[in-house]
PDB file of N, CA and C in Angstrom:
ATOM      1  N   UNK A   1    -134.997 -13.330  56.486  1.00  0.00           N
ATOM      2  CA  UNK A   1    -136.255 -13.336  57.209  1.00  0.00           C
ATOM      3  C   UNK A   1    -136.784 -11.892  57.230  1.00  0.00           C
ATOM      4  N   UNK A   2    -138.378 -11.560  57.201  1.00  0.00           N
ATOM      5  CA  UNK A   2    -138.622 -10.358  57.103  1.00  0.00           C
ATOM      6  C   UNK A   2    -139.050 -10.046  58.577  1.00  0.00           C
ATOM      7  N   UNK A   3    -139.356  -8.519  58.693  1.00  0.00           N
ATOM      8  CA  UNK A   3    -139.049  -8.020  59.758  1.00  0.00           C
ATOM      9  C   UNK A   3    -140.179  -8.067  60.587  1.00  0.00           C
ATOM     10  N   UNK A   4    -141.229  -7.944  59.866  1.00  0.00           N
ATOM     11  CA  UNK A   4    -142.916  -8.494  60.830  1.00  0.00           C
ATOM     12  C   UNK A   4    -142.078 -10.300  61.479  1.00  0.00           C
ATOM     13  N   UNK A   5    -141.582 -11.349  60.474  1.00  0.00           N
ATOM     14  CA  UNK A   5    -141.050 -12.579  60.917  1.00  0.00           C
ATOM     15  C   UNK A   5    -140.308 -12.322  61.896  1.00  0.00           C
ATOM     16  N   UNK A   6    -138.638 -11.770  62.125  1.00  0.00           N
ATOM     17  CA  UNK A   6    -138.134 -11.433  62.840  1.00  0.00           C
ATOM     18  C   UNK A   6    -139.378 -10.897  64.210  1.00  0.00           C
ATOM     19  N   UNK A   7    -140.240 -10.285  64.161  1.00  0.00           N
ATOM     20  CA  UNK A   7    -140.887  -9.650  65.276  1.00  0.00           C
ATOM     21  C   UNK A   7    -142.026 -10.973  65.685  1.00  0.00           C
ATOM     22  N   UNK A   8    -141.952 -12.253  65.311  1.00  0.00           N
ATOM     23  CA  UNK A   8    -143.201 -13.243  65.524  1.00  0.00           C
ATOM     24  C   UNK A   8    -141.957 -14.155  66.356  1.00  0.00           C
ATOM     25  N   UNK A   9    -140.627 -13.788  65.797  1.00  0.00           N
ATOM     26  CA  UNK A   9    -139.798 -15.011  66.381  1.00  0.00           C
ATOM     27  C   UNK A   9    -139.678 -14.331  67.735  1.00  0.00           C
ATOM     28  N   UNK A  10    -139.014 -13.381  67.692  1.00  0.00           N
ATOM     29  CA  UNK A  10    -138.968 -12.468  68.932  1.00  0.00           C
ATOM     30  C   UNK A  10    -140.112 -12.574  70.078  1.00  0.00           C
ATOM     31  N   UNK A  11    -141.755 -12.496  69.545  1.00  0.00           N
ATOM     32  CA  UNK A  11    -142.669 -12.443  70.623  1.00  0.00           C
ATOM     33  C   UNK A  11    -142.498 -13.793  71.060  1.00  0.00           C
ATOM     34  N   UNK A  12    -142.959 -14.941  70.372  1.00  0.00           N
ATOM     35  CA  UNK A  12    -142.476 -16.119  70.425  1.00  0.00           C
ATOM     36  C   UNK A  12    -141.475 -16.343  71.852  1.00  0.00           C
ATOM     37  N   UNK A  13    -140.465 -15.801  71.667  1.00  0.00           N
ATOM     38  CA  UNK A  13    -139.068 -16.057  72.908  1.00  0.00           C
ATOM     39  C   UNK A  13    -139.886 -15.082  73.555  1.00  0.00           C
ATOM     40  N   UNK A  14    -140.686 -14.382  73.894  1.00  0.00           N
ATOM     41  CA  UNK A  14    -141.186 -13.491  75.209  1.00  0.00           C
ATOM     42  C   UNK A  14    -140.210 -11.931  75.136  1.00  0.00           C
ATOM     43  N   UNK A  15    -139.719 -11.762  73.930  1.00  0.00           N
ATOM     44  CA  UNK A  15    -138.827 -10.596  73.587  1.00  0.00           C
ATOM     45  C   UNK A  15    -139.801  -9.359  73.204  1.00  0.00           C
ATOM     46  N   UNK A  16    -141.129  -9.163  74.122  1.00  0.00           N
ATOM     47  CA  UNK A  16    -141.592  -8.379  73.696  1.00  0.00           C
ATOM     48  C   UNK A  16    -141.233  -7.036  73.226  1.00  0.00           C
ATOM     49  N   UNK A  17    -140.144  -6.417  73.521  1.00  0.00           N
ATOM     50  CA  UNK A  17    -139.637  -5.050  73.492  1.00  0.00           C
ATOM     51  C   UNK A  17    -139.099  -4.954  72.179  1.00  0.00           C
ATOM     52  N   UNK A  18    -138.186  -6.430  71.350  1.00  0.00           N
ATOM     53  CA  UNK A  18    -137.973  -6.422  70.290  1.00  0.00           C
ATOM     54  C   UNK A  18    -138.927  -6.933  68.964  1.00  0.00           C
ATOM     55  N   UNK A  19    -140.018  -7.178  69.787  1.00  0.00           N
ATOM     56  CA  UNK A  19    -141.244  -7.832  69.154  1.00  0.00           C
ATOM     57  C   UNK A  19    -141.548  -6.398  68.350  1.00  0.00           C
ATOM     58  N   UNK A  20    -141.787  -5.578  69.208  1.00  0.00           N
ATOM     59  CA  UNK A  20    -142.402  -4.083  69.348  1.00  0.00           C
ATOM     60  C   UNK A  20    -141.699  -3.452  68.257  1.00  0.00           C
ATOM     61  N   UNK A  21    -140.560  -3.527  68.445  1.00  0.00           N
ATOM     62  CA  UNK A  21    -139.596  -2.643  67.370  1.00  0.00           C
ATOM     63  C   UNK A  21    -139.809  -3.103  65.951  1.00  0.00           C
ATOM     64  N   UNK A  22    -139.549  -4.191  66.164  1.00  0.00           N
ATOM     65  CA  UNK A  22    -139.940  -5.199  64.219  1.00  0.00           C
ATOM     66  C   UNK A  22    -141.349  -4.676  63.851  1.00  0.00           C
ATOM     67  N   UNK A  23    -141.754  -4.567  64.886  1.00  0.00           N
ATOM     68  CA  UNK A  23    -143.596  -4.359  64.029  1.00  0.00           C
ATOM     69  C   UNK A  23    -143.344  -2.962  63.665  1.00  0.00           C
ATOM     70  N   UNK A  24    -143.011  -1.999  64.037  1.00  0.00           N
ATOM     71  CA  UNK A  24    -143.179  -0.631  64.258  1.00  0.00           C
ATOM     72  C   UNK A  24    -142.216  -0.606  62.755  1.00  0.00           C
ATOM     73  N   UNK A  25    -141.583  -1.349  62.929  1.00  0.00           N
ATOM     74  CA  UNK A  25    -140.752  -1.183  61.564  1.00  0.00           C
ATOM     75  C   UNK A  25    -141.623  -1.614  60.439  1.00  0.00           C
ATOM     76  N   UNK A  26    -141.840  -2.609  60.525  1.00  0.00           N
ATOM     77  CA  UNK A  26    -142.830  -3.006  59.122  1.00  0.00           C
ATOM     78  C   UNK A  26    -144.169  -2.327  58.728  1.00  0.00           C
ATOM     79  N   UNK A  27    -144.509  -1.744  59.944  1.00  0.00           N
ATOM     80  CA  UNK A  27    -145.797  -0.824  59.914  1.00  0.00           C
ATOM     81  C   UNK A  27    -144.983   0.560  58.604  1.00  0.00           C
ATOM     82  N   UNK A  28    -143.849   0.742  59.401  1.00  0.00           N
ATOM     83  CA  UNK A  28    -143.626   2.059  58.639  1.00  0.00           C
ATOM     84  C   UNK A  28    -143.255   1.454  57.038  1.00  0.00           C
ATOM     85  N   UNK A  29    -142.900   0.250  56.869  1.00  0.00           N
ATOM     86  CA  UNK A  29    -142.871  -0.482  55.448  1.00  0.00           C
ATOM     87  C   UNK A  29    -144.404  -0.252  54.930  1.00  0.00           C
ATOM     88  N   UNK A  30    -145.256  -0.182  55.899  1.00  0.00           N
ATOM     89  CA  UNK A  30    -146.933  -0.867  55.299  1.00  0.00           C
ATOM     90  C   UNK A  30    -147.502  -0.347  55.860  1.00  0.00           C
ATOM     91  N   UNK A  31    -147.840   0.660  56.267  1.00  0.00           N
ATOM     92  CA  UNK A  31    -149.169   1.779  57.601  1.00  0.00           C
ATOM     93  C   UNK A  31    -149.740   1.179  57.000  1.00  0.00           C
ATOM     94  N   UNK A  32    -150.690   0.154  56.659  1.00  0.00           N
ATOM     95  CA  UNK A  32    -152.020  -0.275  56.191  1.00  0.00           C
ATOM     96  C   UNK A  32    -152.141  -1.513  56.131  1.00  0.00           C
ATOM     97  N   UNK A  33    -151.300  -2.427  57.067  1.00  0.00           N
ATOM     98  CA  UNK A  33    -151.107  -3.711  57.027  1.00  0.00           C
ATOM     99  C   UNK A  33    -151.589  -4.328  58.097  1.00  0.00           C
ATOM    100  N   UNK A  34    -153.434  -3.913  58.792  1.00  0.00           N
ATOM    101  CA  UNK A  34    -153.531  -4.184  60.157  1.00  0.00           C
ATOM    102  C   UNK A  34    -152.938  -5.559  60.795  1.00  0.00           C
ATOM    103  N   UNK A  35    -152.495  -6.753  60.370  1.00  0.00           N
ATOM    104  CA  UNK A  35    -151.683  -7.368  60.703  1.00  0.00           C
ATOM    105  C   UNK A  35    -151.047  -6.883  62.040  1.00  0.00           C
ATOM    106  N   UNK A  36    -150.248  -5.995  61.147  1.00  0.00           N
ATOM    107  CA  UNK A  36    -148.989  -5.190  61.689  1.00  0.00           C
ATOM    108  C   UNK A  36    -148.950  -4.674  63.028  1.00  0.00           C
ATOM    109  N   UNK A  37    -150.181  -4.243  63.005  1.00  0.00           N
ATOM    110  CA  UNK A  37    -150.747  -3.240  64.219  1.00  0.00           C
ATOM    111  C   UNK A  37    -151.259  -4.214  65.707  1.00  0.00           C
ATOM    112  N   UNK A  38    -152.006  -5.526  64.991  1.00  0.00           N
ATOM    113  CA  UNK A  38    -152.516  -6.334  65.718  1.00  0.00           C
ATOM    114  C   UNK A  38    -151.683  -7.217  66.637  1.00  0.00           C
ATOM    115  N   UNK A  39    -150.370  -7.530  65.762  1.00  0.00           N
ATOM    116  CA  UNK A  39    -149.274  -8.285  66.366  1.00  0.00           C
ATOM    117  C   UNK A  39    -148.675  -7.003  67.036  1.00  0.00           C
ATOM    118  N   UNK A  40    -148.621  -5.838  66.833  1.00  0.00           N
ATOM    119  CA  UNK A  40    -147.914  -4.617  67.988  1.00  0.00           C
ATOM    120  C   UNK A  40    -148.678  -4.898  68.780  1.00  0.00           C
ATOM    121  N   UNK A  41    -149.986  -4.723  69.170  1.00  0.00           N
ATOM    122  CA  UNK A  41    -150.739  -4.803  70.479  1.00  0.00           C
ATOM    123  C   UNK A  41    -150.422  -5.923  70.714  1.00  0.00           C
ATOM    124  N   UNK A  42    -150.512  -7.098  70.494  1.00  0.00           N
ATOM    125  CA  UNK A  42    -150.630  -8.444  71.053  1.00  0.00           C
ATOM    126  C   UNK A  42    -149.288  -8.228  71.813  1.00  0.00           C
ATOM    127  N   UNK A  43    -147.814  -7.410  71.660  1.00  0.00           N
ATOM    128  CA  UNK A  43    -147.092  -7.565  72.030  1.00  0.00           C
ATOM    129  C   UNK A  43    -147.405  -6.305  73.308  1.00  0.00           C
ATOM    130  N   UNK A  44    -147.825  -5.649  73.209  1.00  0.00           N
ATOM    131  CA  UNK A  44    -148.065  -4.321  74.335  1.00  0.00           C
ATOM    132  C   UNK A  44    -149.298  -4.785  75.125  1.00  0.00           C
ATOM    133  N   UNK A  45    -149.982  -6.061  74.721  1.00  0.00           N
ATOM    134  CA  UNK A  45    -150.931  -6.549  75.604  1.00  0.00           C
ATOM    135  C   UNK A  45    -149.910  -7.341  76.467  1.00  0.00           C
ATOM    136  N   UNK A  46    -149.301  -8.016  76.107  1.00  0.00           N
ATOM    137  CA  UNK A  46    -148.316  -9.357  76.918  1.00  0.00           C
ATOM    138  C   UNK A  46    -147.276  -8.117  78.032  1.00  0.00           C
ATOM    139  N   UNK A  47    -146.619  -7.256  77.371  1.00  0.00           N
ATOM    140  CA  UNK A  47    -146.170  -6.207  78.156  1.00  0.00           C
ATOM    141  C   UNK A  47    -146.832  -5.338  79.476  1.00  0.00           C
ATOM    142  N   UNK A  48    -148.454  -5.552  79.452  1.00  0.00           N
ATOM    143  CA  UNK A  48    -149.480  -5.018  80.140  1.00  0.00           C
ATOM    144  C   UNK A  48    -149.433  -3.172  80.149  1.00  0.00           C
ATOM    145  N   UNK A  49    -149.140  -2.718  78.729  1.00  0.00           N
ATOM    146  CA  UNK A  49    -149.251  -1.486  78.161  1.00  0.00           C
ATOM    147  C   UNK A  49    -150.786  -1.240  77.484  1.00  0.00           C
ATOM    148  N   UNK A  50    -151.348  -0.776  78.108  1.00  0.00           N
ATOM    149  CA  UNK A  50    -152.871  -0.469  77.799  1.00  0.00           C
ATOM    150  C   UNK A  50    -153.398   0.419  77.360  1.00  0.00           C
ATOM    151  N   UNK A  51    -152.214   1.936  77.706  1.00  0.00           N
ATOM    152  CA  UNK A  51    -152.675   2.680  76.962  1.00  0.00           C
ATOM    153  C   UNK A  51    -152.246   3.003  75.777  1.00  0.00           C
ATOM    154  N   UNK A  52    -151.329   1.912  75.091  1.00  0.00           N
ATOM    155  CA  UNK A  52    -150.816   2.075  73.970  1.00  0.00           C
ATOM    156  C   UNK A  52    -151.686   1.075  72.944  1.00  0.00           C
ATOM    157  N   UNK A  53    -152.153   0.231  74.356  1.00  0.00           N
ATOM    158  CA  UNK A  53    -152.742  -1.414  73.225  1.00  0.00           C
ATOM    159  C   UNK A  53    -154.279  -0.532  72.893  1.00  0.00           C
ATOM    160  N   UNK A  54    -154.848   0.427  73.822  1.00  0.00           N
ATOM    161  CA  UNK A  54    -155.958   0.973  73.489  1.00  0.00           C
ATOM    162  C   UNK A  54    -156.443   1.531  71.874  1.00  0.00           C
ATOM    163  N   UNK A  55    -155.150   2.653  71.791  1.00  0.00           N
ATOM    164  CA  UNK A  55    -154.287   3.535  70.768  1.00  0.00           C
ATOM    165  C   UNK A  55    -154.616   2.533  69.064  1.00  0.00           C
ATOM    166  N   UNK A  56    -153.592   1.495  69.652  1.00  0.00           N
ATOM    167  CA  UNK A  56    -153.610   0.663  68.907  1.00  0.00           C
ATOM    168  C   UNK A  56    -154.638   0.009  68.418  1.00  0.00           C
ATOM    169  N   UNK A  57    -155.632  -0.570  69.026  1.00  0.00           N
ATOM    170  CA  UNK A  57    -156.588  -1.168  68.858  1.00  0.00           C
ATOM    171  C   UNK A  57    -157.731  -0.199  68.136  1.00  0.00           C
ATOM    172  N   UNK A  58    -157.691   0.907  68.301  1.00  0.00           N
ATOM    173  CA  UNK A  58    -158.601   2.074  67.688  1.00  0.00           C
ATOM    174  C   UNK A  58    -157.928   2.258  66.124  1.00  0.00           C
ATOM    175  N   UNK A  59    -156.672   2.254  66.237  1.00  0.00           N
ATOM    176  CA  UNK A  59    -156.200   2.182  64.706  1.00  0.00           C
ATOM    177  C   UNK A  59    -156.555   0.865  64.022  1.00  0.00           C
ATOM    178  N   UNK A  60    -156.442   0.076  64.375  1.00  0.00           N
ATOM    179  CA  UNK A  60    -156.478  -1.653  64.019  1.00  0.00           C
ATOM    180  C   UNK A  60    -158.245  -1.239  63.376  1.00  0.00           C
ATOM    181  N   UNK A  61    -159.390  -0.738  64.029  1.00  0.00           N
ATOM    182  CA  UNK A  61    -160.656  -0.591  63.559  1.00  0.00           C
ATOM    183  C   UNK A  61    -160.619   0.244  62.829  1.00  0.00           C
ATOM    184  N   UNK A  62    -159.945   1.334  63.027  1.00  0.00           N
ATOM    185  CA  UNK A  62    -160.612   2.383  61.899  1.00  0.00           C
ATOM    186  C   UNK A  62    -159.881   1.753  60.126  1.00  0.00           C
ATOM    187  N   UNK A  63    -158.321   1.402  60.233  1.00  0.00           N
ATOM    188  CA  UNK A  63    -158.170   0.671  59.039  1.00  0.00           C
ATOM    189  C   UNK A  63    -158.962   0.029  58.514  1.00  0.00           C
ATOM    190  N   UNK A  64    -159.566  -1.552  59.497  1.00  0.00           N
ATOM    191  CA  UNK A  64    -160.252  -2.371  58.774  1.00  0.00           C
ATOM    192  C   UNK A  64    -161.498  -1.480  58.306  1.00  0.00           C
ATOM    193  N   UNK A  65    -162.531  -0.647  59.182  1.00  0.00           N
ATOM    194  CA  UNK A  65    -163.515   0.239  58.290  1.00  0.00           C
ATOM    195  C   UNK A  65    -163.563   0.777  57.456  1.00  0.00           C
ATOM    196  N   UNK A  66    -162.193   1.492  57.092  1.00  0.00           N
ATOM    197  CA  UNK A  66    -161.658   2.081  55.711  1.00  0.00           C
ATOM    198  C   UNK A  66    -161.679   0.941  54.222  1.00  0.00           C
ATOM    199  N   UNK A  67    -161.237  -0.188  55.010  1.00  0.00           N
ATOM    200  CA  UNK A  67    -161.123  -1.431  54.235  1.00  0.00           C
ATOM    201  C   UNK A  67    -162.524  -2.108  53.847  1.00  0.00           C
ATOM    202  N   UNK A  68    -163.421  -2.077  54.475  1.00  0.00           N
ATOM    203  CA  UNK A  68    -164.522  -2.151  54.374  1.00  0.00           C
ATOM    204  C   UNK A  68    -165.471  -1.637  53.342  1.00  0.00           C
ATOM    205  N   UNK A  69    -164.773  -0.073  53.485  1.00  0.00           N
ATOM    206  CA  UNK A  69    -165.777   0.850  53.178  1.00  0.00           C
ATOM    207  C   UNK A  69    -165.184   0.693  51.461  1.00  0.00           C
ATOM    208  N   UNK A  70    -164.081   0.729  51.341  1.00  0.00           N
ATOM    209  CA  UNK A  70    -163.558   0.301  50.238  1.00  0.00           C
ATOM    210  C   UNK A  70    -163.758  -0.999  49.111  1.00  0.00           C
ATOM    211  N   UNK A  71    -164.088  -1.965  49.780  1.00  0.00           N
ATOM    212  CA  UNK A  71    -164.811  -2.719  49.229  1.00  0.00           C
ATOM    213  C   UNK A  71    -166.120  -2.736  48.846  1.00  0.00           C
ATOM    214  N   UNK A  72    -166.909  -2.121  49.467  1.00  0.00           N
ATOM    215  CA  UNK A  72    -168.490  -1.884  49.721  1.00  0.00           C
ATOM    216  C   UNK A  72    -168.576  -0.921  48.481  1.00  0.00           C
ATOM    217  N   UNK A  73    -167.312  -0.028  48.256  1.00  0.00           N
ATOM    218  CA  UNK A  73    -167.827   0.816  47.207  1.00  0.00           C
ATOM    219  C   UNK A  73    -167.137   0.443  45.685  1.00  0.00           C
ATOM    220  N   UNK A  74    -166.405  -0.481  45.795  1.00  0.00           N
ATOM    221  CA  UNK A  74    -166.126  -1.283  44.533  1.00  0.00           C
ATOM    222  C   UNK A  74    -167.294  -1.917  44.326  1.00  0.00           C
ATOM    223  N   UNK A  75    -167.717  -3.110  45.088  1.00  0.00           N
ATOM    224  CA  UNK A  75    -168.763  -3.834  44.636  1.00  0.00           C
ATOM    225  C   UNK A  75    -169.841  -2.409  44.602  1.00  0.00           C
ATOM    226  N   UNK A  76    -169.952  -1.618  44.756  1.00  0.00           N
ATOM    227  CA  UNK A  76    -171.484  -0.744  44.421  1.00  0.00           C
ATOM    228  C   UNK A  76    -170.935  -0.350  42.909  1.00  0.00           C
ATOM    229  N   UNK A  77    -170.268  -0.077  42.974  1.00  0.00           N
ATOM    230  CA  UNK A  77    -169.411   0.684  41.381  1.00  0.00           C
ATOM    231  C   UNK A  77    -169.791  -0.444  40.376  1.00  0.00           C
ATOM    232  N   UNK A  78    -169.408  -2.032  41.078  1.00  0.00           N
ATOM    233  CA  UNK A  78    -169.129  -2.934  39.759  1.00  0.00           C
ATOM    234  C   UNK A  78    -170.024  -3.338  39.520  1.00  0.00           C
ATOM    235  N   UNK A  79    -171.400  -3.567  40.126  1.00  0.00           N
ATOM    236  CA  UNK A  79    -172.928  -4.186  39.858  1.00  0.00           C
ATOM    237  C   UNK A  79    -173.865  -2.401  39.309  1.00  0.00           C
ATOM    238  N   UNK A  80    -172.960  -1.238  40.302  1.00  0.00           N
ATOM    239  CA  UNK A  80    -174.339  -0.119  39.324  1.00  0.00           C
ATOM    240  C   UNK A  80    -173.851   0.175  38.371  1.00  0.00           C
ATOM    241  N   UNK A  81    -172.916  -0.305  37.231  1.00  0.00           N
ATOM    242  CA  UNK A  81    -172.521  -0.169  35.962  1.00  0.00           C
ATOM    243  C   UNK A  81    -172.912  -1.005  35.039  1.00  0.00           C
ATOM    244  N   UNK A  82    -173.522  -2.400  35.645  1.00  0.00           N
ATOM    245  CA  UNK A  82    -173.804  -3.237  34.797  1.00  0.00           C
ATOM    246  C   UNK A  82    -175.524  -2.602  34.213  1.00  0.00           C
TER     247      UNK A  82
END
């Protein structure tokens, strides 16, 4: 089982603390896997940690904008070449 899984079974049983650890682990497998980040807060939201779910939640946006912005400039690349 992988370790984001391990951390869904864990929140699942209310093991938030080991929820926390699995994500933090797979994040460091994947810093770019907002997944990753989203299921950490969801677990530091259930914990009622706010200023970490804040933290979190500011990373969770700026990825997906990066992700965004990344796409936005493929498709500009692949239609202003034609």
């Amino acid at each position: 089982m992988t370790i984001d899984l391990q951390g869904n079974v864990a929140f699942k049983k209310k093991d938030f603390r080991t929820a926390i650890e699995c994500y933090s682990e797979a994040i460091q497998c994947d810093g770019n896997n907002a997944t990753y980040y989203s299921n950490r807060a969801a677990a530091y939201l259930a914990m009622c940690r706010f200023v970490y779910l804040y933290f979190l939640l500011k990373h969770i946006f700026d990825l997906q904008r990066l992700a965004d912005n990344e796409n936005m400039t493929f498709l500009w690349l692949k239609f202003s070449s034609s």
